[in-house]
N, C-alpha and C. Protein backbone atom coordinates (compact mmCIF):
# COMPACT_ATOMS: atom_id res chain seq x y z
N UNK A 1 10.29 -6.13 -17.70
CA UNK A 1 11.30 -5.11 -17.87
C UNK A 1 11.88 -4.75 -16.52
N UNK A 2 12.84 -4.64 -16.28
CA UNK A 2 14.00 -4.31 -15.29
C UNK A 2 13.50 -2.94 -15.01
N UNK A 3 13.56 -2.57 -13.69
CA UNK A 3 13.43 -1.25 -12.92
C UNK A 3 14.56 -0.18 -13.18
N UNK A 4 15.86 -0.81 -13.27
CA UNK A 4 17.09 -0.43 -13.93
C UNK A 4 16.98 0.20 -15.19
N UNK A 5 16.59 -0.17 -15.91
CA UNK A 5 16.06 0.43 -17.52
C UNK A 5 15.35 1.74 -16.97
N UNK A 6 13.97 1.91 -16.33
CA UNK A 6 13.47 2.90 -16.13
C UNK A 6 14.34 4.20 -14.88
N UNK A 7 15.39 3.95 -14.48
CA UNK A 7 16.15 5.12 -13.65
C UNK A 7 16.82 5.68 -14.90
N UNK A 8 16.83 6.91 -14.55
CA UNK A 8 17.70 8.44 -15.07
C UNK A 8 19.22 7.62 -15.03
N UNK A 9 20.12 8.22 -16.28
CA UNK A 9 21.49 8.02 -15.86
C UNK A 9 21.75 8.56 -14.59
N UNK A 10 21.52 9.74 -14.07
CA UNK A 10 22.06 10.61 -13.21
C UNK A 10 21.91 8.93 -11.41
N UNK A 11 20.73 8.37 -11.48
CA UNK A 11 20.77 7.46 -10.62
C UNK A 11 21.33 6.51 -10.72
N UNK A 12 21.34 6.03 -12.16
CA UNK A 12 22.48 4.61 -11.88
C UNK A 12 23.89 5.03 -11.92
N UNK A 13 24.53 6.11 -12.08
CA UNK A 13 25.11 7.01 -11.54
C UNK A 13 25.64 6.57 -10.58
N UNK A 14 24.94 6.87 -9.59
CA UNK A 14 24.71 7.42 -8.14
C UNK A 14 24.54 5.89 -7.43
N UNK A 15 24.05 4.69 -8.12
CA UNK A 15 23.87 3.90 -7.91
C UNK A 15 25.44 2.78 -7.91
N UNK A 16 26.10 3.16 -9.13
CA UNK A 16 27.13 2.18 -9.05
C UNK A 16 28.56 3.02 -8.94
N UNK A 17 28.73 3.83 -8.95
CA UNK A 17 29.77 4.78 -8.23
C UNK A 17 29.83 4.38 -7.16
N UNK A 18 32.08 3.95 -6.92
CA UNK A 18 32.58 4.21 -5.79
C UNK A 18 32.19 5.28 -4.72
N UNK A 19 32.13 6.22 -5.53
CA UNK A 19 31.90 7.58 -4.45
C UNK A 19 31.08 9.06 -5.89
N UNK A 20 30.58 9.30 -4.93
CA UNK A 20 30.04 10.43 -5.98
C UNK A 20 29.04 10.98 -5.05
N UNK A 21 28.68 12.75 -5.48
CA UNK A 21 28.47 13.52 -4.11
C UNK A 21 26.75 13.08 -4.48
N UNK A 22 26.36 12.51 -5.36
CA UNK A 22 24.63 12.40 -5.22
C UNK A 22 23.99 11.21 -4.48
N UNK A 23 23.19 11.45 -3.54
CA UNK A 23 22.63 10.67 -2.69
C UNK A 23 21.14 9.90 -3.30
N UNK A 24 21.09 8.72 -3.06
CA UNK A 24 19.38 8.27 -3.49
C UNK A 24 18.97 8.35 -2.24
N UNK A 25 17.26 8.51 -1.94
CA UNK A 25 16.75 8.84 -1.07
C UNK A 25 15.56 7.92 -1.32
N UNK A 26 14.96 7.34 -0.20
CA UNK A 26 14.26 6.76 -0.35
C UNK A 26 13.07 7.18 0.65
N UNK A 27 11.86 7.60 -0.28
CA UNK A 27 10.76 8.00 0.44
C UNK A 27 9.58 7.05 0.74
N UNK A 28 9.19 6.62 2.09
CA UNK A 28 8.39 5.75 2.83
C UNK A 28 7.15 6.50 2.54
N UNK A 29 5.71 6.33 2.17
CA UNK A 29 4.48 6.43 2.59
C UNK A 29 3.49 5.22 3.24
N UNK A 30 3.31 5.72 4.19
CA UNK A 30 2.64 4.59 5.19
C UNK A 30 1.22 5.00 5.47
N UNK A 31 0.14 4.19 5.07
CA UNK A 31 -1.11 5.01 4.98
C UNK A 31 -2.08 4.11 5.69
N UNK A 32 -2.60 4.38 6.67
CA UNK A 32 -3.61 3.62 7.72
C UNK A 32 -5.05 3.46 6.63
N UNK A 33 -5.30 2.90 6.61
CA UNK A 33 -7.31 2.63 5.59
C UNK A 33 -8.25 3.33 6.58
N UNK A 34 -7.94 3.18 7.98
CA UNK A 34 -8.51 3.75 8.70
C UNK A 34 -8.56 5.78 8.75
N UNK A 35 -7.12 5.83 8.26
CA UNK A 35 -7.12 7.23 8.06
C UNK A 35 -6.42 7.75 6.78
N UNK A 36 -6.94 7.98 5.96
CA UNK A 36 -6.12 7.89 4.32
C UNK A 36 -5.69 9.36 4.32
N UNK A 37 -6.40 10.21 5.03
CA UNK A 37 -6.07 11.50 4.57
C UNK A 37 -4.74 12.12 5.06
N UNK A 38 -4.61 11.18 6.70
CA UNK A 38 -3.23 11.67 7.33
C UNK A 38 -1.79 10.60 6.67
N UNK A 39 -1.36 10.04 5.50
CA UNK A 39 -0.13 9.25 5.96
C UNK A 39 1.05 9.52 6.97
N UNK A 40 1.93 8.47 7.23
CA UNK A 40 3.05 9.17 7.82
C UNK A 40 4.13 8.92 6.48
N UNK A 41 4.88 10.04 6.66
CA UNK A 41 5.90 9.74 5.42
C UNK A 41 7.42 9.88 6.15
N UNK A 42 8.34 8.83 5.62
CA UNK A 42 9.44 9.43 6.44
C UNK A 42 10.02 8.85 5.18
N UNK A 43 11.92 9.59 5.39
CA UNK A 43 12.39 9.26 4.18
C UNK A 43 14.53 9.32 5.29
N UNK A 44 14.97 8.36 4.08
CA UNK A 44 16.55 8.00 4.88
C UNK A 44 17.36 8.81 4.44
N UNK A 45 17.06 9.69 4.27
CA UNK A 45 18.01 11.16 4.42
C UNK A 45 17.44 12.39 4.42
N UNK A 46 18.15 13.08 3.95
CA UNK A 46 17.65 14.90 4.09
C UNK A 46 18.44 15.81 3.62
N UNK A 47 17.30 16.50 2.83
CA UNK A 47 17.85 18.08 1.87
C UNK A 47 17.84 19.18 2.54
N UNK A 48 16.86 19.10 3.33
CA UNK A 48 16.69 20.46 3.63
C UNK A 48 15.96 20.65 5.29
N UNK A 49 15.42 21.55 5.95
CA UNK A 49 15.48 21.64 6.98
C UNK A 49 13.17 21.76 6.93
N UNK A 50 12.66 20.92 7.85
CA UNK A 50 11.50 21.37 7.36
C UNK A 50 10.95 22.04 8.56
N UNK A 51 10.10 23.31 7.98
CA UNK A 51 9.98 24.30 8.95
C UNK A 51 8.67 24.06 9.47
N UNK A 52 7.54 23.46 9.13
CA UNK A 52 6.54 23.64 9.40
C UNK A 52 6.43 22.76 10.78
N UNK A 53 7.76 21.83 11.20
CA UNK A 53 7.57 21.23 12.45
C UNK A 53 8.78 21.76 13.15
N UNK A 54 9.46 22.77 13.09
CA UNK A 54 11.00 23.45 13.58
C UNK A 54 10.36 24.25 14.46
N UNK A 55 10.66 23.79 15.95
CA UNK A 55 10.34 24.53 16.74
C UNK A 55 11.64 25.53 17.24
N UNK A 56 11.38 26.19 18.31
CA UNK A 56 13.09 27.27 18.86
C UNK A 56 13.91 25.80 19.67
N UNK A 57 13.18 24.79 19.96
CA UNK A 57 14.06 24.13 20.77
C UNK A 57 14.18 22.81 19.83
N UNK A 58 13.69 22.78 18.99
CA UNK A 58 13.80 21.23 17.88
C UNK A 58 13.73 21.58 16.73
N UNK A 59 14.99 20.99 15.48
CA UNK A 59 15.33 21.03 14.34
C UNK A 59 14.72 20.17 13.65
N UNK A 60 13.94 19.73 12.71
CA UNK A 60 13.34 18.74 11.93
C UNK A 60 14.03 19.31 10.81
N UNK A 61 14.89 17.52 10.64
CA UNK A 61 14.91 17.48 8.84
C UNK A 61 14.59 16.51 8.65
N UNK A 62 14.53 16.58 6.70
CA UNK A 62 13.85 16.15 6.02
C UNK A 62 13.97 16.13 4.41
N UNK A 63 13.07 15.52 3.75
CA UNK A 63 13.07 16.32 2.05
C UNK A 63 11.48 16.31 1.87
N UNK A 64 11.80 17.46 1.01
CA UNK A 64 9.95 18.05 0.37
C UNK A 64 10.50 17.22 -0.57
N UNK A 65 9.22 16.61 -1.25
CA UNK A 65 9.06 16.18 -2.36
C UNK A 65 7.89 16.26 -2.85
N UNK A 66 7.50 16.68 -4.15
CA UNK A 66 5.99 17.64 -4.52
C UNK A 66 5.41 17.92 -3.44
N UNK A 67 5.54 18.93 -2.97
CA UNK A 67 5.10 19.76 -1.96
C UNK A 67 4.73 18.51 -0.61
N UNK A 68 5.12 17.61 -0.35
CA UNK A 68 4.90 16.62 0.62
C UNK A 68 6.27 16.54 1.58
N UNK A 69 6.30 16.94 2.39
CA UNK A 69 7.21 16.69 3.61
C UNK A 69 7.86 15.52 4.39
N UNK A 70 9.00 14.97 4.05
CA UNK A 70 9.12 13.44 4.67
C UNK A 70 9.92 14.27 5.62
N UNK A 71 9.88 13.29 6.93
CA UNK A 71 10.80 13.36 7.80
C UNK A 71 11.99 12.40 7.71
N UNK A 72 12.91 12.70 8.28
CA UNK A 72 14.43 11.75 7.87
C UNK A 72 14.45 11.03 9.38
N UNK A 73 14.37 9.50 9.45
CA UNK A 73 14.54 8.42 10.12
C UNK A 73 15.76 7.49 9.49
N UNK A 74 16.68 7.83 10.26
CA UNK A 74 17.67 6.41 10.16
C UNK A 74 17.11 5.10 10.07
N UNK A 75 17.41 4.41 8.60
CA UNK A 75 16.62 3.67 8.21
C UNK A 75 17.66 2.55 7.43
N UNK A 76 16.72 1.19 7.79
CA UNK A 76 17.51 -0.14 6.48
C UNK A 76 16.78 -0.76 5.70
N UNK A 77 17.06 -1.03 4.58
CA UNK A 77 15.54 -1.25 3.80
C UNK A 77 15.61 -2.17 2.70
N UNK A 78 15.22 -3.68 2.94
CA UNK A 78 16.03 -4.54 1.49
C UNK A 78 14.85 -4.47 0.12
N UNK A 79 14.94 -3.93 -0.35
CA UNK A 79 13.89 -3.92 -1.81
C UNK A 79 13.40 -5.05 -2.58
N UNK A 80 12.17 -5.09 -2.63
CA UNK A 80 12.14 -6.65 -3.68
C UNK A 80 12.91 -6.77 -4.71
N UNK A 81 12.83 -8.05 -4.82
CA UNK A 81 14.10 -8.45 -6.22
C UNK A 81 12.93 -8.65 -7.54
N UNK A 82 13.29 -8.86 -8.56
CA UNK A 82 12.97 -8.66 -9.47
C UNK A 82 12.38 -10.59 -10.25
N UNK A 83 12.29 -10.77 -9.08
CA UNK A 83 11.62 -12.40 -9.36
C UNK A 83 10.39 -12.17 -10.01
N UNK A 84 9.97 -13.60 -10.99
CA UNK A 84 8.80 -13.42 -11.15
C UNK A 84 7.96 -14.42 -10.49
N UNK A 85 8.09 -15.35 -9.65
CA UNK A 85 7.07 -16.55 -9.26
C UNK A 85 6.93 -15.50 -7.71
N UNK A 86 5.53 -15.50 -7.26
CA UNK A 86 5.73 -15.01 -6.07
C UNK A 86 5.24 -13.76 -5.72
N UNK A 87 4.86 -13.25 -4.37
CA UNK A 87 5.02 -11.83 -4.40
C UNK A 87 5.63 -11.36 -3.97
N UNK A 88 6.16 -10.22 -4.08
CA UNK A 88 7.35 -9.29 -3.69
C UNK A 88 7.34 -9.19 -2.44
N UNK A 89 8.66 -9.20 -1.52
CA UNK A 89 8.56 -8.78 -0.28
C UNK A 89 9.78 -7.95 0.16
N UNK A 90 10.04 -7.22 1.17
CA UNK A 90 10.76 -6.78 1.30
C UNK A 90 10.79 -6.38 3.03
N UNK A 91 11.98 -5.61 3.76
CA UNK A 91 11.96 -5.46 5.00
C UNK A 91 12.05 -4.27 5.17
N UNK A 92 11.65 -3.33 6.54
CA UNK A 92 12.15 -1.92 6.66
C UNK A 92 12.68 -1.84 8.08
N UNK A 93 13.73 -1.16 7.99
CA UNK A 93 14.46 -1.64 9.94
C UNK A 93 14.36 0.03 10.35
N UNK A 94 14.19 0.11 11.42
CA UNK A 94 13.97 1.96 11.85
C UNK A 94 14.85 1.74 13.10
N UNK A 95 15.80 2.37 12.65
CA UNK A 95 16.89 2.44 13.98
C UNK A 95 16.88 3.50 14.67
N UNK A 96 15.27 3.81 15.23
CA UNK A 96 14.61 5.00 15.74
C UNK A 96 13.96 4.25 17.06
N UNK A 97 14.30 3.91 18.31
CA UNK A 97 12.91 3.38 19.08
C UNK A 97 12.61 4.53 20.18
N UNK A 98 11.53 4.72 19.96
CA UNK A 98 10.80 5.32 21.25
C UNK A 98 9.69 4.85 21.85
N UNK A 99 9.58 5.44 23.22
CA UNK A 99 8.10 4.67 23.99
C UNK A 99 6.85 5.36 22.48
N UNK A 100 6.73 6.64 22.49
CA UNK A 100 5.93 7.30 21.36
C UNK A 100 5.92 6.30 20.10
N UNK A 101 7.05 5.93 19.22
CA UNK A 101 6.90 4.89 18.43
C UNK A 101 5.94 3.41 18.38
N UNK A 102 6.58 3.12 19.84
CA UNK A 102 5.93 1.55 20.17
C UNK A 102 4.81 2.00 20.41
N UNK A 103 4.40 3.14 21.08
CA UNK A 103 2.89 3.04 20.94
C UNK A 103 2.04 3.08 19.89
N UNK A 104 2.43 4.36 18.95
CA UNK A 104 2.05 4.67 17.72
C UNK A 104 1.73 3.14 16.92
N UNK A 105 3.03 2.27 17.71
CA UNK A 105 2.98 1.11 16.10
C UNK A 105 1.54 -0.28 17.22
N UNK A 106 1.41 0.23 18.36
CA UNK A 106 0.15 -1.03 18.87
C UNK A 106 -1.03 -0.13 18.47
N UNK A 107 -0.89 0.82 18.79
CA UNK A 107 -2.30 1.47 18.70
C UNK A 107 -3.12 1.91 17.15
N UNK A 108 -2.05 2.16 16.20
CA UNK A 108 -2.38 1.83 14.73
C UNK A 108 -2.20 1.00 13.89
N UNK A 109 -1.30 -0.14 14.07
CA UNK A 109 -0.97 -1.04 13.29
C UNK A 109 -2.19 -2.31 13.77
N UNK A 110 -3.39 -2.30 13.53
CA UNK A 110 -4.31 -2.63 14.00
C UNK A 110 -4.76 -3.61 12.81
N UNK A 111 -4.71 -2.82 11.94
CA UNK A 111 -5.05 -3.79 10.27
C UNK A 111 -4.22 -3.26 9.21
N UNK A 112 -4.10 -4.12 7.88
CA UNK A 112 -3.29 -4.24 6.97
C UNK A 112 -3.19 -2.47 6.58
N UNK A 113 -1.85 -2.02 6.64
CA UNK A 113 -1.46 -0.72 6.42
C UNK A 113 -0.46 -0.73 5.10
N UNK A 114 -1.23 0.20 4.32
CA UNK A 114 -0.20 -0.09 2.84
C UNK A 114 0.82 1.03 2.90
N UNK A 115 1.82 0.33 2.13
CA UNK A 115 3.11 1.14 2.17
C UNK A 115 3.36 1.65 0.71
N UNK A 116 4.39 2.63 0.26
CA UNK A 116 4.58 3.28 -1.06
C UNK A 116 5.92 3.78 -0.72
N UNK A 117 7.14 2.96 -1.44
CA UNK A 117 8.44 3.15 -1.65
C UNK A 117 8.59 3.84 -2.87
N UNK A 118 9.09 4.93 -2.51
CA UNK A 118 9.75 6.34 -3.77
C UNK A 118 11.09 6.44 -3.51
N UNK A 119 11.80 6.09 -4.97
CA UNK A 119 13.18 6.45 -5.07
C UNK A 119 13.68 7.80 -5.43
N UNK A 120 14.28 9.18 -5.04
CA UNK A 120 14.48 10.02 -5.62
C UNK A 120 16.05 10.50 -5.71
N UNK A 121 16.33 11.28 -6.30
CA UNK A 121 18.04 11.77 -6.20
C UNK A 121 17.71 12.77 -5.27
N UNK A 122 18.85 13.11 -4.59
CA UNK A 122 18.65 14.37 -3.63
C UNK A 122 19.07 15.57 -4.33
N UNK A 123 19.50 15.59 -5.46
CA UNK A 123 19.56 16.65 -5.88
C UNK A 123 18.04 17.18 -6.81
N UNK A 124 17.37 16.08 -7.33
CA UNK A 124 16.11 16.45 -7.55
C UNK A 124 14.79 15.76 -6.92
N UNK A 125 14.50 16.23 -6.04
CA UNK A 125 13.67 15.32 -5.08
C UNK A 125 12.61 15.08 -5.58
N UNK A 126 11.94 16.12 -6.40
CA UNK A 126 10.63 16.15 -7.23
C UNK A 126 10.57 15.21 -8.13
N UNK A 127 11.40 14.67 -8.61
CA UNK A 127 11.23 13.77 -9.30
C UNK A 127 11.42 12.33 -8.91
N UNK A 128 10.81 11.38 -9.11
CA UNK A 128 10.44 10.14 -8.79
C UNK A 128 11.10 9.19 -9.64
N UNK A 129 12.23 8.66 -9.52
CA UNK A 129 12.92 7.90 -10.21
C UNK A 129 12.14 6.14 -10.27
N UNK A 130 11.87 5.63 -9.33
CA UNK A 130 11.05 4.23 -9.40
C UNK A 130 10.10 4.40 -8.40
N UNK A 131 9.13 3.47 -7.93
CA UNK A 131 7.79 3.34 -7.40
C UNK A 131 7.49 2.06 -6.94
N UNK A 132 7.98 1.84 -5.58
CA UNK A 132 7.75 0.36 -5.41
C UNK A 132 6.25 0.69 -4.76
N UNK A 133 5.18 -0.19 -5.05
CA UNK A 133 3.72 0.26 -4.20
C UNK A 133 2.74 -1.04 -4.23
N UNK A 134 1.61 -1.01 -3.41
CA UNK A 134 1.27 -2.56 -3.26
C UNK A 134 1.52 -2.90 -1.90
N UNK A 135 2.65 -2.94 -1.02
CA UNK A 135 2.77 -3.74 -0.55
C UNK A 135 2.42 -3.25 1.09
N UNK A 136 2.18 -4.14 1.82
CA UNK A 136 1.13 -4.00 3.12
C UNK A 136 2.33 -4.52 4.43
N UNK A 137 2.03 -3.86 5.34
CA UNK A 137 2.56 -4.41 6.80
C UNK A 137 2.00 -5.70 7.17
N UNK A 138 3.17 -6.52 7.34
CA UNK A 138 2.31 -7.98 7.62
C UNK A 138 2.81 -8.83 8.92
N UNK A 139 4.03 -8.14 9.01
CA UNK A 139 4.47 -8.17 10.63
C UNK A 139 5.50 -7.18 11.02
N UNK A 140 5.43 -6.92 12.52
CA UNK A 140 6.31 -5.77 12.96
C UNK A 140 6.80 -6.62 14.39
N UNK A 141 7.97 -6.20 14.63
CA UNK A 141 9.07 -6.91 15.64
C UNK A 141 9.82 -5.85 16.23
N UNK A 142 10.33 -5.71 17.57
CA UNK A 142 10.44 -4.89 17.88
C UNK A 142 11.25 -4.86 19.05
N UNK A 143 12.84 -4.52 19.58
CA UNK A 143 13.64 -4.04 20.73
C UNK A 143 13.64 -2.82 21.38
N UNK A 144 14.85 -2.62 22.13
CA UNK A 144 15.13 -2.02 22.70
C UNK A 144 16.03 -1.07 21.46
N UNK A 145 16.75 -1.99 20.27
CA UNK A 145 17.57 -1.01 19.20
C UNK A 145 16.83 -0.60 17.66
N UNK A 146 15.86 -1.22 17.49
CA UNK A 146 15.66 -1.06 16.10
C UNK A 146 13.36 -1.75 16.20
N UNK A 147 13.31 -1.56 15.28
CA UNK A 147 11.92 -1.85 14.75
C UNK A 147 12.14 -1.78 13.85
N UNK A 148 11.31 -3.47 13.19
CA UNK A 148 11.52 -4.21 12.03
C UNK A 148 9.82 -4.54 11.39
N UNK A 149 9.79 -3.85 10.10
CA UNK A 149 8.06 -4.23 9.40
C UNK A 149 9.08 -4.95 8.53
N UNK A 150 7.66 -6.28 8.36
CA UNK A 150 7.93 -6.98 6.84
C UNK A 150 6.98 -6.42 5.86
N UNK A 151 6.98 -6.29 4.93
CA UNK A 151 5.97 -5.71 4.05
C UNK A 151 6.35 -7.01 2.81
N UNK A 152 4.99 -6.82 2.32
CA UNK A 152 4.17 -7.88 1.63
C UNK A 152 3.72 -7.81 0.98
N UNK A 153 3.34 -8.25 -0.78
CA UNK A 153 2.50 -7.95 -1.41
C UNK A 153 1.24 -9.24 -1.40
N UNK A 154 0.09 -8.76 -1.73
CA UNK A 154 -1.04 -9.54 -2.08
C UNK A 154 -0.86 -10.83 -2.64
N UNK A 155 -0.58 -12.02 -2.82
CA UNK A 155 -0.42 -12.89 -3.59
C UNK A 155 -1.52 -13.83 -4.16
N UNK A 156 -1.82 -13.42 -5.05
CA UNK A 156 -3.30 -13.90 -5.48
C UNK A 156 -3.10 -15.38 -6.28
N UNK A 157 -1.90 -15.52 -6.40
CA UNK A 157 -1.56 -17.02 -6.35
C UNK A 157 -1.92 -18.21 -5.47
N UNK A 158 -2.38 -17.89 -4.54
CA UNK A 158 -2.72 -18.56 -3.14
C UNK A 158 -4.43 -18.32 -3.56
N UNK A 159 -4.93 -17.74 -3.75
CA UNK A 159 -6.53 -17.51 -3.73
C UNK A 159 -6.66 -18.64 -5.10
N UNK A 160 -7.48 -19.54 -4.42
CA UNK A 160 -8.84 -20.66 -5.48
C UNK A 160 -8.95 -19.98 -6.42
N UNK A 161 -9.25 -20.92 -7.70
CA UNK A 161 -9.56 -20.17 -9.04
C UNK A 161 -10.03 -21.43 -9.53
N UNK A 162 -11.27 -21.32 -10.26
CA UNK A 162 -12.17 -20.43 -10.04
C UNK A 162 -12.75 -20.24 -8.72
N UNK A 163 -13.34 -19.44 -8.03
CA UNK A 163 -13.86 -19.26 -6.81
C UNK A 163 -14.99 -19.99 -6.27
N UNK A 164 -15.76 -20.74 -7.13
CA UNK A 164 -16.99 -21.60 -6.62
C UNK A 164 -16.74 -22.79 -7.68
N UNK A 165 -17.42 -23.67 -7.25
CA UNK A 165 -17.44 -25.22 -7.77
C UNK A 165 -18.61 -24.89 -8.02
N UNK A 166 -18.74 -25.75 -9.74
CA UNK A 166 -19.75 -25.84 -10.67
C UNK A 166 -20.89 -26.65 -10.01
N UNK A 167 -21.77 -26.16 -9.31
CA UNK A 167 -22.53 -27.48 -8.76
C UNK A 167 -23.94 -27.30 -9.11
N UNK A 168 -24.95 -28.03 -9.13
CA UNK A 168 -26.09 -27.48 -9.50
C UNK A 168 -26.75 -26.58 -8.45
N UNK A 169 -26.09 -26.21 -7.25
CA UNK A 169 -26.86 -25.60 -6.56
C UNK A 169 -26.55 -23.91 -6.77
N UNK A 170 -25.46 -23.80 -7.42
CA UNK A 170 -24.85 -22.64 -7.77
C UNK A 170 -25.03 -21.81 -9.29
N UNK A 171 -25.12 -23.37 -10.21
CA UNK A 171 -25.18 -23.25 -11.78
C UNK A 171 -26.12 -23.69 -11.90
N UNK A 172 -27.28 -23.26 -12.12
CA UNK A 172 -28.39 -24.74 -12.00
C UNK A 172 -28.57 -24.66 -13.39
N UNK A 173 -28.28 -23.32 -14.59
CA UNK A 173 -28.06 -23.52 -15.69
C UNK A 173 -27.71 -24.79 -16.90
N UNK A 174 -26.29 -24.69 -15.77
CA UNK A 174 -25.21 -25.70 -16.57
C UNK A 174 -26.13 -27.60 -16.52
N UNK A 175 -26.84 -27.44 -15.25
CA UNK A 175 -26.92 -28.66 -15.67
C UNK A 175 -28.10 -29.34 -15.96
C-alpha cells in the first residue's frame, strides 16, 4: 500500500498545490545506541519560537511536536521510493556547517546511529502524517558548504539463509 493513501487530504493538499499557505515539515530523530535517552531532533522548518534554548542574545526556532522540541536546520532530504526489491535508502544534506557540527559528527558518529523521519503539517504538528523509521547512518561526507548522511535500511536480503549448513557436526540428529 502506497504511503499516499495513508496522508490526510489536508497533506496531499499541501503536497500537490501550486501554492497554498500549509507547509509539510519534516521531523529528523537521530538516536546514538550509545545514548538513547538524549536524541538530537531537528526539523526543516518552524512554527514557533522554542524557549527552553532562547537565550537574551540567541533566538531558537523550531516546532514542538508531542511535547518534543525539534530545532529548524536548513535542510535537503530525498525520501525512499516506494520500490519493493531492496532496501530503502535515502539522503539528508544539512546546509548548516560548523567546527561544533564536524565535531559532534567524528566524535559520535562512531557506530550505526538510527534515524526516524516524521512528516507533519505545520498547521498541526501533533499529528504525524507518515513515519519513515529503520533506517541507520551508513556514511557521512562533508565541506566547507553542506554535510551529507546516507541513511540505510537493514537489508536482510544479503544475510545467508538458512544460517548454518546441515552437517553432521551441527545436526547430528538429521543424520
Amino acid at each position: 500500500m502506497s504511503r499516499l493513501n495513508s496522508l490526510s487530504q489536508s497533506a496531499v493538499r499541501a503536497m500537490f498545490a501550486s501554492e497554498t499557505p500549509e507547509a509539510l515539515i519534516l521531523l529528523i530523530t537521530i538516536t546514538d545506541p550509545a545514548d538513547p535517552a538524549n536524541p538530537i531532533r531537528l526539523a526543516d522548518g518552524y512554527t514557533n519560537r522554542i524557549a527552553s534554548l532562547t537565550t537574551d542574545t540567541d533566538v531558537v526556532y523550531g516546532v514542538t511536536s508531542n511535547s518534543k522540541d525539534y530545532l529548524f536546520m536548513p535542510m535537503q532530504i530525498s525520501l525512499p521510493g516506494e520500490q519493493e526489491a531492496g532496501a530503502a535508502q535515502c539522503s539528508l544534506v544539512l546546509d548548516f556547517v560548523t567546527p561544533e557540527v564536524i565535531n559532534l559528527i567524528r566524535t559520535h558518529l562512531t557506530s550505526p546511529v538510527s534515524v526516524q523521519i516524521d512528516l507533519v503539517l505545520a498547521s498541526s504538528p501533533n499529528t504525524i502524517e507518515t513515519t519513515f523509521s529503520g533506517f541507520k547512518i551508513t556514511n557521512v561526507t562533508y565541506n566547507a558548504d553542506q554535510i551529507t548522511f546516507d541513511l540505510n535500511m537493514v537489508s536482510l536480503s544479503r544475510e545467508p539463509f538458512p544460517c548454518y549448513t546441515f552437517t553432521p557436526a551441527n545436526f547430528p540428529g538429521l543424520f
